[in-house]
C-alpha atoms as a PDB file:
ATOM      1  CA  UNK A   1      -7.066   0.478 -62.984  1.00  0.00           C
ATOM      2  CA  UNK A   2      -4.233  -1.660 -61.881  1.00  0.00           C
ATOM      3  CA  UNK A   3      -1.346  -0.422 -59.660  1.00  0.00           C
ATOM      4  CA  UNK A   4       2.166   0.194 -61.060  1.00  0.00           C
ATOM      5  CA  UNK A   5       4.423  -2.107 -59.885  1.00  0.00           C
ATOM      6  CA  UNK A   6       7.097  -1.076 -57.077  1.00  0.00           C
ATOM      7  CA  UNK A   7       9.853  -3.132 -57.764  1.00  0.00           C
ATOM      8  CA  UNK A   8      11.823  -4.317 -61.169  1.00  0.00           C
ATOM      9  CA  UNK A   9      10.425  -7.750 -62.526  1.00  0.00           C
ATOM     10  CA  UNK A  10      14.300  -8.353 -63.631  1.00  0.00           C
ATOM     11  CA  UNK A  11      16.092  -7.298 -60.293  1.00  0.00           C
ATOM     12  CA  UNK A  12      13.852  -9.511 -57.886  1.00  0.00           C
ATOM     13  CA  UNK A  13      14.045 -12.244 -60.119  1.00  0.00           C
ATOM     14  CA  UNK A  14      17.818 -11.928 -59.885  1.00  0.00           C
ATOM     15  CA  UNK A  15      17.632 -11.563 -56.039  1.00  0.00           C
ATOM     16  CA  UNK A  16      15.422 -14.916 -56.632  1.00  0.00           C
ATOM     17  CA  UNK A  17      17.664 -16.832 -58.436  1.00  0.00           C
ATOM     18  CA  UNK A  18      20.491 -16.738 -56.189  1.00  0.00           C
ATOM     19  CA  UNK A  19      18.022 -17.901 -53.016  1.00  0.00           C
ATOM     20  CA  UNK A  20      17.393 -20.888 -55.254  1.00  0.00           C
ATOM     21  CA  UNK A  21      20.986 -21.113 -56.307  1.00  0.00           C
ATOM     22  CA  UNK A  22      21.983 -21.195 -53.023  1.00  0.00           C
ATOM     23  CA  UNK A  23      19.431 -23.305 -50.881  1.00  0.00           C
ATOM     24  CA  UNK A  24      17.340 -25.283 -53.024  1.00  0.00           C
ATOM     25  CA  UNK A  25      14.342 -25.286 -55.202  1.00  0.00           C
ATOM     26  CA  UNK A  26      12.663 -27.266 -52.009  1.00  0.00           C
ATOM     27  CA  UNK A  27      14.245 -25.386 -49.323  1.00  0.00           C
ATOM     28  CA  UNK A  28      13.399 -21.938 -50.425  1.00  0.00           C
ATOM     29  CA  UNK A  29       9.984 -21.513 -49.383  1.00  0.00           C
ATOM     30  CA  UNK A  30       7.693 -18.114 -50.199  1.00  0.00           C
ATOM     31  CA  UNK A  31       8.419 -16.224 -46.903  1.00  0.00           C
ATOM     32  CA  UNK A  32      12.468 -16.489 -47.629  1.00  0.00           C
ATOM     33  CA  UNK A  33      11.352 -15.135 -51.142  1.00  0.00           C
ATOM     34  CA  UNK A  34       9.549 -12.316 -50.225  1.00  0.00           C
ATOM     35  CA  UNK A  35      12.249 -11.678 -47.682  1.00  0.00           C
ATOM     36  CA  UNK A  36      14.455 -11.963 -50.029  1.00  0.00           C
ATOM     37  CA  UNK A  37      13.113 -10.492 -53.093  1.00  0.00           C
ATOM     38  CA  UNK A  38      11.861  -7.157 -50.988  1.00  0.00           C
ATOM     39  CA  UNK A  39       8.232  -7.786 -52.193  1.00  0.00           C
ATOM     40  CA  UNK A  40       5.266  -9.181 -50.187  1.00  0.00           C
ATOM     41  CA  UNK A  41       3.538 -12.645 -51.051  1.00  0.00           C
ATOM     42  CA  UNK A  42       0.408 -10.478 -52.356  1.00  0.00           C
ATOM     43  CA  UNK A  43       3.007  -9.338 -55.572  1.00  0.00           C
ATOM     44  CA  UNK A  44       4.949 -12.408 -55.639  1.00  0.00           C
ATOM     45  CA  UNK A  45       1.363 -14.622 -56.284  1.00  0.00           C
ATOM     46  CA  UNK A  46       0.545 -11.171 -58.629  1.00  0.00           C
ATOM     47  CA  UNK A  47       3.377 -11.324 -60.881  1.00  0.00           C
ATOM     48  CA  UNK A  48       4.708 -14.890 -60.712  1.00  0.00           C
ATOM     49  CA  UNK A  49       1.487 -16.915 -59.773  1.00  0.00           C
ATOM     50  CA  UNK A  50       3.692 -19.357 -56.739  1.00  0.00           C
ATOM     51  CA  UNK A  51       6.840 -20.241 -55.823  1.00  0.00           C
ATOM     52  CA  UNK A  52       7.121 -22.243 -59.204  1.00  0.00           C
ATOM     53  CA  UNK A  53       6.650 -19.243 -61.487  1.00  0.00           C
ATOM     54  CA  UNK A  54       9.425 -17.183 -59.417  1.00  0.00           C
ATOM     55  CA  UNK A  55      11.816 -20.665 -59.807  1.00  0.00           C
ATOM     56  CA  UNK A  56      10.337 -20.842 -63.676  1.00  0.00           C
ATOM     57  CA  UNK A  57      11.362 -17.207 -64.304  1.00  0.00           C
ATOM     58  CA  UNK A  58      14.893 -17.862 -62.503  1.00  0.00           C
ATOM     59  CA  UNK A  59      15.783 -20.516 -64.382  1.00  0.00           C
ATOM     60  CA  UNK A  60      15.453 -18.219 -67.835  1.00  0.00           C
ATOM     61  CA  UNK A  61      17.734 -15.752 -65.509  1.00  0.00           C
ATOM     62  CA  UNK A  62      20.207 -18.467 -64.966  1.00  0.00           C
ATOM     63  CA  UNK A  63      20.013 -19.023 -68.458  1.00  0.00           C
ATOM     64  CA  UNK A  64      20.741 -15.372 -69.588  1.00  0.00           C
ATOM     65  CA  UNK A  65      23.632 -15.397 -66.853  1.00  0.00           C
ATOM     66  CA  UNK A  66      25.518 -18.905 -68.032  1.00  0.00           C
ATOM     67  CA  UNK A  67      24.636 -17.706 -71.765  1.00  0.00           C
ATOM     68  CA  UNK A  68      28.349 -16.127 -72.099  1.00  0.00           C
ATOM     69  CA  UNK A  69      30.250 -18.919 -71.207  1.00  0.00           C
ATOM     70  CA  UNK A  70      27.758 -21.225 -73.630  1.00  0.00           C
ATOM     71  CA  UNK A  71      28.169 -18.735 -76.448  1.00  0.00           C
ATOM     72  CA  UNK A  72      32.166 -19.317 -76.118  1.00  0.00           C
ATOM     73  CA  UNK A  73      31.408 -23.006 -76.768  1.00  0.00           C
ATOM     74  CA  UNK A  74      28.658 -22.675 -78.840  1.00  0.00           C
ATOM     75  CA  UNK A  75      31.376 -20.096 -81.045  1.00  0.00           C
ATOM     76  CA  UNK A  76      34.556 -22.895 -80.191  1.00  0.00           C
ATOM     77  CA  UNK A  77      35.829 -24.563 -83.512  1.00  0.00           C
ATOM     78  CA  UNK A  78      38.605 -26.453 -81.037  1.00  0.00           C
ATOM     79  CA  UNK A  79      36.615 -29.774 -80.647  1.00  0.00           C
ATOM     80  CA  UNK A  80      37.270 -31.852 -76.822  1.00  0.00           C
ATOM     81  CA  UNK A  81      39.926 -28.333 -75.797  1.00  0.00           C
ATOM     82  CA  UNK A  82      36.723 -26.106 -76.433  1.00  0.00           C
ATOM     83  CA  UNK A  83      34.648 -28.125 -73.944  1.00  0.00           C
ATOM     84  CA  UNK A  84      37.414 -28.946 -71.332  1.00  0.00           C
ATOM     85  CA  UNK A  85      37.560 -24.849 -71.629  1.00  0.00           C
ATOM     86  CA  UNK A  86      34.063 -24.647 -71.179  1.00  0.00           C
ATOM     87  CA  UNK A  87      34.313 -26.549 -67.344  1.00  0.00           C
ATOM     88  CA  UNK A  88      37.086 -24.207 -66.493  1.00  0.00           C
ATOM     89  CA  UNK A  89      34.827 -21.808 -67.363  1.00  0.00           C
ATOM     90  CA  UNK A  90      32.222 -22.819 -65.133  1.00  0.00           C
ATOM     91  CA  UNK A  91      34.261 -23.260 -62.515  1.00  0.00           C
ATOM     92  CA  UNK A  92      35.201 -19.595 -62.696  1.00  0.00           C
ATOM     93  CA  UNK A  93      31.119 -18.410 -63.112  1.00  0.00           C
ATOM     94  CA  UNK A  94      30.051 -20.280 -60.288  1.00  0.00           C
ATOM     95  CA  UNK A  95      32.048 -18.470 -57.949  1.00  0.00           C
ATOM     96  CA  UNK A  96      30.941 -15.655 -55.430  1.00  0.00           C
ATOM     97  CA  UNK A  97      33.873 -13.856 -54.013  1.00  0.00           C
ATOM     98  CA  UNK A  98      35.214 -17.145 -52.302  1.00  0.00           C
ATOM     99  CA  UNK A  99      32.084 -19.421 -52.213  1.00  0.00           C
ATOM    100  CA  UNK A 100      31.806 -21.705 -55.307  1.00  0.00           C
ATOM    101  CA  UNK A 101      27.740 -22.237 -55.636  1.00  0.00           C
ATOM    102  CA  UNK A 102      27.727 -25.258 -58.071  1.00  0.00           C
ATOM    103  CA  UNK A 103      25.153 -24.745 -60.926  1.00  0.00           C
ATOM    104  CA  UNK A 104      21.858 -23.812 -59.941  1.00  0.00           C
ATOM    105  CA  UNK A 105      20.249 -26.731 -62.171  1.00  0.00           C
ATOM    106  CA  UNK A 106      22.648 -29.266 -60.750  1.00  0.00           C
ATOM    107  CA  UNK A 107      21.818 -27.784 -57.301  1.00  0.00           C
ATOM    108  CA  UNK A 108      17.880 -28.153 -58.178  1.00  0.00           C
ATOM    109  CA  UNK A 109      17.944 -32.012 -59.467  1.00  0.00           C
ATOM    110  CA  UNK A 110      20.012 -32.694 -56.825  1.00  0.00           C
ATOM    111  CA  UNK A 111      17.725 -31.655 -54.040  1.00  0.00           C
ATOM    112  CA  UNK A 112      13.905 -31.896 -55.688  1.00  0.00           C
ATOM    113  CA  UNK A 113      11.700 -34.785 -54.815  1.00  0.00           C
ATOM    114  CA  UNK A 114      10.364 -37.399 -57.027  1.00  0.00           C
ATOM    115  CA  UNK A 115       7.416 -36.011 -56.842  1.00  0.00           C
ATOM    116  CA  UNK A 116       8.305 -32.789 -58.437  1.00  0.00           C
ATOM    117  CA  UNK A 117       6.680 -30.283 -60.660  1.00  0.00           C
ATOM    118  CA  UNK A 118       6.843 -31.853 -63.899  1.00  0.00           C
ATOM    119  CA  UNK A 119       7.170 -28.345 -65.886  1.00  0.00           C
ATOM    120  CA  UNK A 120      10.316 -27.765 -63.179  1.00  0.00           C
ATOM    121  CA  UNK A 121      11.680 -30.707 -63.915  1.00  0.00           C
ATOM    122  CA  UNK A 122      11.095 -30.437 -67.661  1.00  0.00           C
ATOM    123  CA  UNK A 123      12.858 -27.030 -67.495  1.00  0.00           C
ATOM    124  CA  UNK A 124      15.922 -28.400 -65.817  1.00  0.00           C
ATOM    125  CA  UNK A 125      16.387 -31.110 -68.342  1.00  0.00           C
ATOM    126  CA  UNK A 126      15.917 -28.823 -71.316  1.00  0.00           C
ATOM    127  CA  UNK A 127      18.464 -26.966 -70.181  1.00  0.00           C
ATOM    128  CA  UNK A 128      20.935 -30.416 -69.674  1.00  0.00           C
ATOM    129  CA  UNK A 129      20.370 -30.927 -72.480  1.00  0.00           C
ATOM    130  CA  UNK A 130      21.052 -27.755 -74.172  1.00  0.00           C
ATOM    131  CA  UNK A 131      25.166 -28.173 -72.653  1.00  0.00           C
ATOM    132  CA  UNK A 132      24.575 -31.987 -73.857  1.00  0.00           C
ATOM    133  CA  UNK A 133      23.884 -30.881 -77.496  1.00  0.00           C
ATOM    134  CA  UNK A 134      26.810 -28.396 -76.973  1.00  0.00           C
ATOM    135  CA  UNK A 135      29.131 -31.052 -76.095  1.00  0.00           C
ATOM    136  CA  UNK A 136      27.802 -33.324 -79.019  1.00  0.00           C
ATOM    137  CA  UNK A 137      28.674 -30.489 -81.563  1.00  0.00           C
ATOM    138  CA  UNK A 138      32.176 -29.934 -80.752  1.00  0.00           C
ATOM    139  CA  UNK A 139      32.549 -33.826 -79.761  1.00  0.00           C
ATOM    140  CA  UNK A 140      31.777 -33.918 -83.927  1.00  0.00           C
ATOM    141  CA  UNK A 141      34.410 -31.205 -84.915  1.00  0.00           C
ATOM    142  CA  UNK A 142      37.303 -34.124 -83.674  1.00  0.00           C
ATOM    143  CA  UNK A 143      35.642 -37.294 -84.280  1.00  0.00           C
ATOM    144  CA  UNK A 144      32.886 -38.662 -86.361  1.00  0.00           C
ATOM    145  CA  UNK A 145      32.011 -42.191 -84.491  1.00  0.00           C
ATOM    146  CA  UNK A 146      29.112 -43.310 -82.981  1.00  0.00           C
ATOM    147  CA  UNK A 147      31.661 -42.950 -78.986  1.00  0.00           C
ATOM    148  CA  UNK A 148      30.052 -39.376 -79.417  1.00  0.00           C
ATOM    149  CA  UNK A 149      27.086 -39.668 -77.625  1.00  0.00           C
ATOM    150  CA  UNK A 150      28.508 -42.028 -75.268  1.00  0.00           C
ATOM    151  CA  UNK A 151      31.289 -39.052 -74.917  1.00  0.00           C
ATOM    152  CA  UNK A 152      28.776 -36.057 -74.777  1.00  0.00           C
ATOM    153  CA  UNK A 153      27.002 -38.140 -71.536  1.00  0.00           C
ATOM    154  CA  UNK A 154      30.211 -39.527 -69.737  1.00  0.00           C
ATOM    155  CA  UNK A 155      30.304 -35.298 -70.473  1.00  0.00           C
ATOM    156  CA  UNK A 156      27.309 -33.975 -68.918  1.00  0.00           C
ATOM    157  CA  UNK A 157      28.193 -36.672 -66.028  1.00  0.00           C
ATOM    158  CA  UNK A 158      31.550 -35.074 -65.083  1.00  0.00           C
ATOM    159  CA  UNK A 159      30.176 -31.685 -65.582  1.00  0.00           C
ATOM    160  CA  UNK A 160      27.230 -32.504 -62.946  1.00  0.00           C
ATOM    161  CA  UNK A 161      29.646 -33.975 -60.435  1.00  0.00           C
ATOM    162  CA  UNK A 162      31.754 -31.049 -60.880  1.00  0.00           C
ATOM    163  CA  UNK A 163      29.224 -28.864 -60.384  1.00  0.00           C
ATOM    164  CA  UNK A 164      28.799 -30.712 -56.800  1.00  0.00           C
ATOM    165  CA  UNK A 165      32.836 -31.487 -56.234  1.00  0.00           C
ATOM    166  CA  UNK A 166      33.152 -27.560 -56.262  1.00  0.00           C
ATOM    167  CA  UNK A 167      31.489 -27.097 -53.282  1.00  0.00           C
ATOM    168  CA  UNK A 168      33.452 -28.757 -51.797  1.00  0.00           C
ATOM    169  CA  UNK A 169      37.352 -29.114 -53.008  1.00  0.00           C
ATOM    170  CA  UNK A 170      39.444 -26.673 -53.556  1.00  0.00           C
ATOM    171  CA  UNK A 171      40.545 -25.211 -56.891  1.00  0.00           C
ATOM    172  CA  UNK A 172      43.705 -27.675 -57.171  1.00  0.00           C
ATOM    173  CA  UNK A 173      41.330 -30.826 -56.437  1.00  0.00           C
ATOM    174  CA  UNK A 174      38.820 -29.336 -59.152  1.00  0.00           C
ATOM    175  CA  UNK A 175      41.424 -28.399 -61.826  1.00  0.00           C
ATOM    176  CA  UNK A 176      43.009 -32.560 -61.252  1.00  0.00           C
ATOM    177  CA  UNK A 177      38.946 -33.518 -61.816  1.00  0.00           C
ATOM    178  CA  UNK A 178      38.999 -31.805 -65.072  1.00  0.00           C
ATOM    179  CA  UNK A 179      42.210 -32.899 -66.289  1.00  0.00           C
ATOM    180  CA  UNK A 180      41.564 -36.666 -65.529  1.00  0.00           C
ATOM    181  CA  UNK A 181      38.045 -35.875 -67.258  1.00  0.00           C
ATOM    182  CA  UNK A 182      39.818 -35.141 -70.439  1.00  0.00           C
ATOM    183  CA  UNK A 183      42.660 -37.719 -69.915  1.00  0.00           C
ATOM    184  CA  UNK A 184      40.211 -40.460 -70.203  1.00  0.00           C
ATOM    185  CA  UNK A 185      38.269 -39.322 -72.619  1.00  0.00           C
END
C-alpha cells in the first residue's frame, strides 16, 4: 500500500515557485527545495520525479497566479490602453511587500544555460507566447496592418526588459519606461 502524503501537492509547489522566482531555475538546486518546500528529496523525486518536474509544476502555478491580470487583457476591448494597462498591472503583481521579483519566466530565460532542458525551455516560450498572442489580439482591435506583429514583439521586448528594469528602478523610473513604451508605439 502506498503512504499518504504529508504535505499539500499545491502549497509546496507554491513555496517552490517563489525559490525559483526568486533565485533562478539554475541556482535553486534540490537541497534549497527540500529546505524550502518542508519535504525531503525522497518525496520531492516521489511526487515530482527532479528538480525539473518541481520547476515544470511551478511554472503551471505561475500560470494560475498571473492568470488574473491575463484574463483583464484577455477580457480588454480598449486596444494599445488595454495592454499598456496590462504592464502596470504587472508591475503591481510582481511585487512582494517592497521587493519587485520581475516575472518568474523572464527571471528563468534570463539565467538558464544554452544547454537547457528543452521541455523547460519549451514551457517558458509557450507561455511568451501566450502574452504575445494577447498583445496581437488587442494590437487588432486598433489597427488592422501588417506593423502588428512587428508591434506585439517590440511588445513582448519592453515587457521582458521591464520585467528586469523593475528590479532595479524605482516605481517613477518604471512608470517613464512604460509611458515612452506606448509613446513610440
Amino acid at each position: 500500500m502506498a503512504r499518504k502524503k504529508q504535505y499539500n501537492e499545491e502549497e509546496v509547489i507554491n513555496k517552490a515557485m517563489r525559490l525559483f522566482w526568486k533565485n533562478g531555475y539554475e541556482a535553486t538546486s534540490v537541497r534549497m527545495l527540500e529546505k524550502e518546500m518542508g519535504i525531503n528529496q525522497f518525496s520531492i523525486y516521489a511526487s515530482f520525479k527532479n528538480k525539473q518536474g518541481v520547476f515544470l509544476e511551478s511554472i503551471k502555478n505561475y500560470k494560475k497566479e498571473i492568470n488574473g491580470i491575463k484574463e483583464i487583457l484577455r477580457q480588454s476591448n480598449n486596444g494599445v490602453t488595454g495592454i499598456k494597462q496590462y504592464f502596470y498591472n504587472f508591475l503591481e503583481f510582481s511585487k512582494e511587500g517592497t521587493l519587485r521579483k520581475g516575472c518568474l519566466v523572464t527571471n528563468s530565460v534570463n539565467e538558464i544555460k544554452d544547454d537547457a532542458d528543452p521541455e523547460v525551455m519549451v514551457e517558458l516560450k509557450k507561455f511568451a507566447n501566450e502574452i504575445r498572442t494577447l498583445f496581437v489580439s488587442n494590437l487588432k482591435q486598433d489597427d488592422q496592418r501588417k506593423e502588428i506583429e512587428r508591434k506585439a514583439d517590440f511588445l513582448m521586448n519592453s515587457l521582458l526588459g521591464l520585467s528586469i528594469a523593475s528590479k532595479v528602478f524605482d516605481k517613477d523610473q518604471l512608470e517613464n519606461i512604460i509611458e515612452v513604451t506606448f509613446k513610440n508605439l
